[in-house]
C-alpha atoms as a PDB file:
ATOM      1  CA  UNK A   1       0.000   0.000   0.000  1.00  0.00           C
ATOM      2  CA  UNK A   2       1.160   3.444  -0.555  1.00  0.00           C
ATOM      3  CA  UNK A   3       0.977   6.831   0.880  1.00  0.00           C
ATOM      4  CA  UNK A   4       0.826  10.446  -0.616  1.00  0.00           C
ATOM      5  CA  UNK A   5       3.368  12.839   0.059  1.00  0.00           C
ATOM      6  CA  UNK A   6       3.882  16.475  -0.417  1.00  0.00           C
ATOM      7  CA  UNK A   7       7.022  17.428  -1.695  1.00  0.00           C
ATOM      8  CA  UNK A   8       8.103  21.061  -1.134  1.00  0.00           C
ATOM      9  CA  UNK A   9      11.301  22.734  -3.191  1.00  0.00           C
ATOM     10  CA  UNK A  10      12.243  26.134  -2.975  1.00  0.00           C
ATOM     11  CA  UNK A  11      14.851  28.127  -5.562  1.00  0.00           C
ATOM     12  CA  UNK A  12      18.186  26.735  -5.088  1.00  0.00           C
ATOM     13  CA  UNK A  13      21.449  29.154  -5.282  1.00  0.00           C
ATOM     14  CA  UNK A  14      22.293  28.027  -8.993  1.00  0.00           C
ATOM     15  CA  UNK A  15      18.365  29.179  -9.800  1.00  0.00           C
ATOM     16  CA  UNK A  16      18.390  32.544 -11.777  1.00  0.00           C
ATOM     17  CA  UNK A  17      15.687  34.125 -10.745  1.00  0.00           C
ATOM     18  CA  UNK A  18      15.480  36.517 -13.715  1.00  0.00           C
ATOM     19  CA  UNK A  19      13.923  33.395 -15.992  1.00  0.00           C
ATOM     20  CA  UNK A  20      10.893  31.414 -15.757  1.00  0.00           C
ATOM     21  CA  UNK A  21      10.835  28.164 -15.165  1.00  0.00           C
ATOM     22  CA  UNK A  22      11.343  26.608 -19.055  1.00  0.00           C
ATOM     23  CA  UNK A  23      14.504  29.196 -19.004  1.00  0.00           C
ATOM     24  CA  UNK A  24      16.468  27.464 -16.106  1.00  0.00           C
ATOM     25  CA  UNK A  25      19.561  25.641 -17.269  1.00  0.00           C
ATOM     26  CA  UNK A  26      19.459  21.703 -17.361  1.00  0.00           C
ATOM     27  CA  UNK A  27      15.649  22.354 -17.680  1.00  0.00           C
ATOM     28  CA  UNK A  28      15.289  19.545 -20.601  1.00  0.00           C
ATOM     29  CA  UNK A  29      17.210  17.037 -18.331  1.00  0.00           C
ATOM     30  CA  UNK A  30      14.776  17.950 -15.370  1.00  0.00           C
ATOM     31  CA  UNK A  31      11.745  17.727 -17.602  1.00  0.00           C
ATOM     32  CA  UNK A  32      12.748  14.227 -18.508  1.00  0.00           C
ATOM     33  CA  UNK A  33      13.408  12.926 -15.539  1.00  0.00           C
ATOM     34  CA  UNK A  34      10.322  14.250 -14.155  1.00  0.00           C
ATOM     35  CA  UNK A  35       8.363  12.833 -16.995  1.00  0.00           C
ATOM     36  CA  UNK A  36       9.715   9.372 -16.688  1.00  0.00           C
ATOM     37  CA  UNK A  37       8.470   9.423 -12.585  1.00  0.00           C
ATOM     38  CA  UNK A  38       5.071  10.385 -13.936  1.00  0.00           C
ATOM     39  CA  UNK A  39       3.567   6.474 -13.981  1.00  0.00           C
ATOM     40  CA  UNK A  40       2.915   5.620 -10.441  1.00  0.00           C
ATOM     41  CA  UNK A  41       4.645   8.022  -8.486  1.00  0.00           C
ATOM     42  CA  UNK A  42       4.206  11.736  -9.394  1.00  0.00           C
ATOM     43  CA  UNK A  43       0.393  12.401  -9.186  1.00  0.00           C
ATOM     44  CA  UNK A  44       0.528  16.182  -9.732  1.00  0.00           C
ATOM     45  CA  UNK A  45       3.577  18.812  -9.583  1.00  0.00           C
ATOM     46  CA  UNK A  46       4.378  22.623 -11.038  1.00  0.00           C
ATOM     47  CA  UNK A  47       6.522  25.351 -10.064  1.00  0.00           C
ATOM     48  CA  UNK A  48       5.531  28.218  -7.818  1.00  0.00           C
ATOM     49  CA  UNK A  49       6.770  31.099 -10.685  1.00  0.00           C
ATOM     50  CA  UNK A  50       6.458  34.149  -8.188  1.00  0.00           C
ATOM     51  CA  UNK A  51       9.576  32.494  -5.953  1.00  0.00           C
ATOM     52  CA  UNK A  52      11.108  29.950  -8.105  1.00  0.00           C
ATOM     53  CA  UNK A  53       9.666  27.157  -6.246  1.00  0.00           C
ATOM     54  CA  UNK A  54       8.019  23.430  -6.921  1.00  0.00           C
ATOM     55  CA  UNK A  55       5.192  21.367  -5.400  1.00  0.00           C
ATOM     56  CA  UNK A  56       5.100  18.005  -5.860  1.00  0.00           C
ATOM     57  CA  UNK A  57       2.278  15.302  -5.048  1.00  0.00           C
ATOM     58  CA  UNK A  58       3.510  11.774  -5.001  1.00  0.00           C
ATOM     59  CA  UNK A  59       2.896   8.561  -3.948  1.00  0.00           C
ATOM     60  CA  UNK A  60       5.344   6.507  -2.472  1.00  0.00           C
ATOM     61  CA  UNK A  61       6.181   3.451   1.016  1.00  0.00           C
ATOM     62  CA  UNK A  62       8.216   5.958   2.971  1.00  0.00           C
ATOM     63  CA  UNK A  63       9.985   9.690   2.974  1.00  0.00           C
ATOM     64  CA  UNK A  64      12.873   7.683   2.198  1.00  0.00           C
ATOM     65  CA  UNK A  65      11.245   6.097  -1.099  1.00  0.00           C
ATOM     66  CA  UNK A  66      10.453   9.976  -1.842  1.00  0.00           C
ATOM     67  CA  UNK A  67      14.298  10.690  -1.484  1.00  0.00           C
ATOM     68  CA  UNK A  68      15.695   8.416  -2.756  1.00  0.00           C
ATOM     69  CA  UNK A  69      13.533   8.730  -5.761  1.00  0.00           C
ATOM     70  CA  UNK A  70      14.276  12.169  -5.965  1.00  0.00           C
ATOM     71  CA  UNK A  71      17.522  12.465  -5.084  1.00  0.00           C
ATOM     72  CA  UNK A  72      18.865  12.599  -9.261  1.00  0.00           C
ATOM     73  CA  UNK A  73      17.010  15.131 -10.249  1.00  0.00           C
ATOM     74  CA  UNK A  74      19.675  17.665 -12.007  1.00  0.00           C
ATOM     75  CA  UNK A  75      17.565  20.184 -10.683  1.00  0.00           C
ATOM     76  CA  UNK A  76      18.424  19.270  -7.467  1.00  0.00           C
ATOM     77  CA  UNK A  77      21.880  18.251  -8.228  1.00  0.00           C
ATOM     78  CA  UNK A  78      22.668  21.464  -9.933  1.00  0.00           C
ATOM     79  CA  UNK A  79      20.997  23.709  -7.331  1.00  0.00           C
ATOM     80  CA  UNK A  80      17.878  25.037  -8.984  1.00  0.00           C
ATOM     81  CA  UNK A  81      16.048  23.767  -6.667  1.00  0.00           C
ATOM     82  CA  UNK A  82      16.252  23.189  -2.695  1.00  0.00           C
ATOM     83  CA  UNK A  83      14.279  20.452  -1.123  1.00  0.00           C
ATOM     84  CA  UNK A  84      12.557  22.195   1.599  1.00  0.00           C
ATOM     85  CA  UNK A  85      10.409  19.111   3.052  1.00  0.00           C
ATOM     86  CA  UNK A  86       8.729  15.745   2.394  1.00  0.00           C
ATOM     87  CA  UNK A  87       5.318  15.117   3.877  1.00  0.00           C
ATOM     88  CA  UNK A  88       2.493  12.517   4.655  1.00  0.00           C
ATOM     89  CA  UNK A  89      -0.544  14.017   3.621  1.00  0.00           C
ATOM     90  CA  UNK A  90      -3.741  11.800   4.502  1.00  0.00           C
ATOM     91  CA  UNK A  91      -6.680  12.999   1.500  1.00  0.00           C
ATOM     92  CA  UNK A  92     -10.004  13.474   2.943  1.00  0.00           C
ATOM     93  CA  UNK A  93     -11.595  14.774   0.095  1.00  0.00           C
ATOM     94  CA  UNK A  94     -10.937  14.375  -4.175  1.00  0.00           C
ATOM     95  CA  UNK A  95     -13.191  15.533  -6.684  1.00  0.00           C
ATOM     96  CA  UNK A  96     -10.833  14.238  -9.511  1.00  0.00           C
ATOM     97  CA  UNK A  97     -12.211  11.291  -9.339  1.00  0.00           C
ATOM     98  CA  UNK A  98     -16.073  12.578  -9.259  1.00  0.00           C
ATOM     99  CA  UNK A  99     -18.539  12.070 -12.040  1.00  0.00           C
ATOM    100  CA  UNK A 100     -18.857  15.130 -14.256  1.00  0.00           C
END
């Protein structure tokens, strides 16, 4: 069984805050390794453009699965990103899975 986690990031020192998001360097290698973590683990995620920022929902066993999964990104390698926190998050309600 699995649990979802929240996955705050913050801008890292190598982020330049004078580009959006698409304009970071190693932003292609970040985009693909996000993409491939998209089946089964990453449920939703964006940036937070006003401070250079990223949420993250996931699902995953432990913080440490979360980590460890995340720990390659070359966003967070390269410092465009900070990892701020990792945390349990129990959903009481979802209307994404409502009929229309």
């Amino acid at each position: 069984m699995s649990n979802v986690f929240v996955v705050l990031s913050s801008a890292g020192p190598g982020r330049d805050r004078n580009k959006r998001t698409r304009q970071q360097p190693f932003w292609d290698e970040h985009a693909a390794f996000i993409d491939a973590l998209t089946d089964g683990f990453i449920m939703l995620g964006g940036p937070f453009e006003a401070d250079g920022g990223a949420m993250l929902i996931v699902r995953a066993e432990s913080e440490e699965d979360v980590r460890s999964k995340l720990q390659p990104d070359p966003w967070y390698i390269h410092g465009i990103l900070a990892l701020q926190s990792i945390r349990q998050w129990e959903i009481f309600v979802n209307t994404f899975d409502a009929p229309a």
